[in-house]
C-alpha atoms as a PDB file:
ATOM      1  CA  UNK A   1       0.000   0.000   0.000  1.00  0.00           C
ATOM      2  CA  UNK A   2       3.100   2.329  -0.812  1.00  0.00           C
ATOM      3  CA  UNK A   3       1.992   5.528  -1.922  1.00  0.00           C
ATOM      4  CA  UNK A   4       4.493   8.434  -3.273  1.00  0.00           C
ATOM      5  CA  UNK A   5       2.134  11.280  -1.043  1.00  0.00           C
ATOM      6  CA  UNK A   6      -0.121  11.231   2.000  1.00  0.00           C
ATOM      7  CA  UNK A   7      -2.829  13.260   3.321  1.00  0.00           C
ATOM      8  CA  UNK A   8      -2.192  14.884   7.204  1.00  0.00           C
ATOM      9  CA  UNK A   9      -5.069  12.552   8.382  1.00  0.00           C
ATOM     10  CA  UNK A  10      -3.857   9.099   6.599  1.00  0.00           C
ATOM     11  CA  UNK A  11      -0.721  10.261   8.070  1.00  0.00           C
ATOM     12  CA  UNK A  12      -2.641  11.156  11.436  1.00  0.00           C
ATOM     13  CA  UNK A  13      -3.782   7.041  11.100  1.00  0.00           C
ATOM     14  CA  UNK A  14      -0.662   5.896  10.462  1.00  0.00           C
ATOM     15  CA  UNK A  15       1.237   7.545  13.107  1.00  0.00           C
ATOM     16  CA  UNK A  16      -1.388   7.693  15.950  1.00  0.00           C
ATOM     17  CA  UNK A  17      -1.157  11.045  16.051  1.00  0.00           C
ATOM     18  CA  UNK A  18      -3.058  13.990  15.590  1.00  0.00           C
ATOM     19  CA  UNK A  19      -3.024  16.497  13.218  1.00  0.00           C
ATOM     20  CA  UNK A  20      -3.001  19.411  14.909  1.00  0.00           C
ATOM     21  CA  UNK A  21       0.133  18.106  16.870  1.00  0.00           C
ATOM     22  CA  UNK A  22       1.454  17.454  13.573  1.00  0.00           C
ATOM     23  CA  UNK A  23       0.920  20.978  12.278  1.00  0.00           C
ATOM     24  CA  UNK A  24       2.694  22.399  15.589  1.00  0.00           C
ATOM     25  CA  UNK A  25       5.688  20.100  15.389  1.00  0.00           C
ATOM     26  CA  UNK A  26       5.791  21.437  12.083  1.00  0.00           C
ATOM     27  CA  UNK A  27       6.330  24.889  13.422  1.00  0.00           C
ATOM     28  CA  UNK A  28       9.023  23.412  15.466  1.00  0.00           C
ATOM     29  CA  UNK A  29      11.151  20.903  13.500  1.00  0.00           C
ATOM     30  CA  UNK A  30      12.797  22.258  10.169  1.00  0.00           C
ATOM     31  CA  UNK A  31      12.967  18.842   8.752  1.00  0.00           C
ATOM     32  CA  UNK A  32       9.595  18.189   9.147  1.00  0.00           C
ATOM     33  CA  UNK A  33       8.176  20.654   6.230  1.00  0.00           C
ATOM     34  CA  UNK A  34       5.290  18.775   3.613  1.00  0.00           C
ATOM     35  CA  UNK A  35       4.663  20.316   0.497  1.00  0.00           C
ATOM     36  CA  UNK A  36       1.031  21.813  -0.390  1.00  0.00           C
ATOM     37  CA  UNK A  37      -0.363  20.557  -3.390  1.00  0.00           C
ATOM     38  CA  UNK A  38      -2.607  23.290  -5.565  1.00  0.00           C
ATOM     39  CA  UNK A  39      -5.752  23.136  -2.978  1.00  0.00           C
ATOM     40  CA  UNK A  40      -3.195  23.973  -0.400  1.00  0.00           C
ATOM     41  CA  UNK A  41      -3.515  20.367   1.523  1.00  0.00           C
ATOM     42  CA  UNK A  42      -0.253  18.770   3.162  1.00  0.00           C
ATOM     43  CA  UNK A  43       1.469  15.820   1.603  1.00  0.00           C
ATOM     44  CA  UNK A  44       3.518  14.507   2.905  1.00  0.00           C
ATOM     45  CA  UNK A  45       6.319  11.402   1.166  1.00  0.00           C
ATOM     46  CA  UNK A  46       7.577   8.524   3.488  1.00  0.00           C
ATOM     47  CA  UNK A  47      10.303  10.336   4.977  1.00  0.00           C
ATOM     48  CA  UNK A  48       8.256  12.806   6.804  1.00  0.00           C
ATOM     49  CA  UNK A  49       6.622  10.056   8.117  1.00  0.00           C
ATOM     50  CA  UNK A  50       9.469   8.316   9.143  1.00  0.00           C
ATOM     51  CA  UNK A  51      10.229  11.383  10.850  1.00  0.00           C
ATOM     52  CA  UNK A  52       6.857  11.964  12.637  1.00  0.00           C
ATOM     53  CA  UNK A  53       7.283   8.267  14.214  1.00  0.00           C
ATOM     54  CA  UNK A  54      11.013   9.198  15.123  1.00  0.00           C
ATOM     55  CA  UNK A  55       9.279  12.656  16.843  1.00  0.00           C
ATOM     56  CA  UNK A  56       6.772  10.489  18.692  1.00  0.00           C
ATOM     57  CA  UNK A  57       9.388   8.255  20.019  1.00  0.00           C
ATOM     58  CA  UNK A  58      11.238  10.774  21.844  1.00  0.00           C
ATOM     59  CA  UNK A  59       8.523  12.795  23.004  1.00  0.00           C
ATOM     60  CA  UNK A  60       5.972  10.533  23.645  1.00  0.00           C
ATOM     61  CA  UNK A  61       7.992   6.927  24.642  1.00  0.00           C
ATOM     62  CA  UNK A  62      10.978   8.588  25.709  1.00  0.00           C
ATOM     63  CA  UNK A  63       9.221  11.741  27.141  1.00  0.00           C
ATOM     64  CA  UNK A  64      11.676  14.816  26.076  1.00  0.00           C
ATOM     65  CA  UNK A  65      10.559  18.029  25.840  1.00  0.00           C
ATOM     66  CA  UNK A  66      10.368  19.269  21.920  1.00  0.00           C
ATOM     67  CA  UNK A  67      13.300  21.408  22.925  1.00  0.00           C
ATOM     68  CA  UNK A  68      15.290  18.223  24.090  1.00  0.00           C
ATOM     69  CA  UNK A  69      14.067  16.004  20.785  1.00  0.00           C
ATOM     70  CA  UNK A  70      15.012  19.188  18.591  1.00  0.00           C
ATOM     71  CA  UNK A  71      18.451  18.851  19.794  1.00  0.00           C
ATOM     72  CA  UNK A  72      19.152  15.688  19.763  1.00  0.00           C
ATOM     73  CA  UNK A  73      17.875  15.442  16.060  1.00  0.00           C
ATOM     74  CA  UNK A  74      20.074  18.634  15.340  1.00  0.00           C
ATOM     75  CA  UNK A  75      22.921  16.754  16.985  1.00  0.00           C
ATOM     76  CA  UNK A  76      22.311  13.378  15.723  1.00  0.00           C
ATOM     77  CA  UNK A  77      23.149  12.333  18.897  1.00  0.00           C
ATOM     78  CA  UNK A  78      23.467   8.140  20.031  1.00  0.00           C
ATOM     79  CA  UNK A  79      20.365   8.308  21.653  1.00  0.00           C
ATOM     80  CA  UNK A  80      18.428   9.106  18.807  1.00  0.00           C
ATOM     81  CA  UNK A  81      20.069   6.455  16.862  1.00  0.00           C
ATOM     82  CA  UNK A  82      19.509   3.700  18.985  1.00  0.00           C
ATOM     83  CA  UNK A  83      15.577   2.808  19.540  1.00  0.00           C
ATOM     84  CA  UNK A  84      16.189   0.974  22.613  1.00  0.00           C
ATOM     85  CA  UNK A  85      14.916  -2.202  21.372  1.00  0.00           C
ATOM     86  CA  UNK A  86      12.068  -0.651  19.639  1.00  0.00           C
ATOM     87  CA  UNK A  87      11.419  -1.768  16.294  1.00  0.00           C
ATOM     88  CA  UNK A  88      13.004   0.598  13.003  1.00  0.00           C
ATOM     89  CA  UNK A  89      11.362   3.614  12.414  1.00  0.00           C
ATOM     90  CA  UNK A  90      10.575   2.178   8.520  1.00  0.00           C
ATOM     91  CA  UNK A  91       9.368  -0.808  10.228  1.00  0.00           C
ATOM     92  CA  UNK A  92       6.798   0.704  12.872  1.00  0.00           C
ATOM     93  CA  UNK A  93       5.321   2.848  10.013  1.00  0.00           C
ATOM     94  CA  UNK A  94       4.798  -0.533   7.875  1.00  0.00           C
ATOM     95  CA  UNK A  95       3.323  -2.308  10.374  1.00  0.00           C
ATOM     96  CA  UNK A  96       0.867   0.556  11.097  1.00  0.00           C
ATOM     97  CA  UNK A  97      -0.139   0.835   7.929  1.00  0.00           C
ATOM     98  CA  UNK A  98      -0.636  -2.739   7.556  1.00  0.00           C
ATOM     99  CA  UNK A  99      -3.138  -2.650  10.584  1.00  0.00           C
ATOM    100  CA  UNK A 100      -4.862   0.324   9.540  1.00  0.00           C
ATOM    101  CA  UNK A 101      -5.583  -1.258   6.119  1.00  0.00           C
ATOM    102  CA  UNK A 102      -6.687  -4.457   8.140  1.00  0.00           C
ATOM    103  CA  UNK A 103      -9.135  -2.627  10.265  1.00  0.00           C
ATOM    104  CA  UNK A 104     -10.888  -0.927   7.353  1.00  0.00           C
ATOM    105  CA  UNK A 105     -11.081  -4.375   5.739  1.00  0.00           C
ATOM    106  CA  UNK A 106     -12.808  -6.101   9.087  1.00  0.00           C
ATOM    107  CA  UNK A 107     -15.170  -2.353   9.220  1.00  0.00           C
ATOM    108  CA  UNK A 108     -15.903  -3.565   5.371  1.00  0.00           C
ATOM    109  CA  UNK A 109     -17.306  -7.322   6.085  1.00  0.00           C
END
């Protein structure tokens, strides 16, 4: 189900997270910039994900501030690098995805 562009609120599926928080980490995190397609709607390509789900595991699982996750991603420091047994970023985005797709499909029958 690889798609070159996603919406903010597949993206809000995939990542269990909401939009608006993904609109304000926007504001935040200079890597994390989506284009705007004519209507002037977010999409966003794989990478941003991938970066969303890196965001959520060091604010949310490993609980830093935004200030504290925007330097360690400036710094590329160990800690980011390492998931701490966690599964790969590209992985945990998959495997979302995957169950998203399977819960519209049980919703279906």
């Amino acid at each position: 189900m690889k798609k070159l562009y996603y919406s903010i609120g597949e993206v809000s599926d995939i990542t269990s997270i909401e939009p608006h928080v993904i609109r304000y980490w926007e504001t935040i995190f200079k890597d994390l910039t989506p284009r705007k397609n004519k209507a002037g709607n977010r999409t966003y390509r794989e990478e941003d994900i991938s970066f969303i789900l890196r965001l959520k595991d060091l604010i949310q699982k490993k609980k830093y501030s935004t200030a504290g996750a925007k330097k360690i991603i400036e710094e590329g420091a160990p800690e980011d690098q390492e998931m701490s047994g966690t599964l790969p970023v590209d992985m945990q985005k998959d495997l979302r995805e995957v169950n998203l797709f399977l819960h519209k499909l049980l919703e279906k029958l």
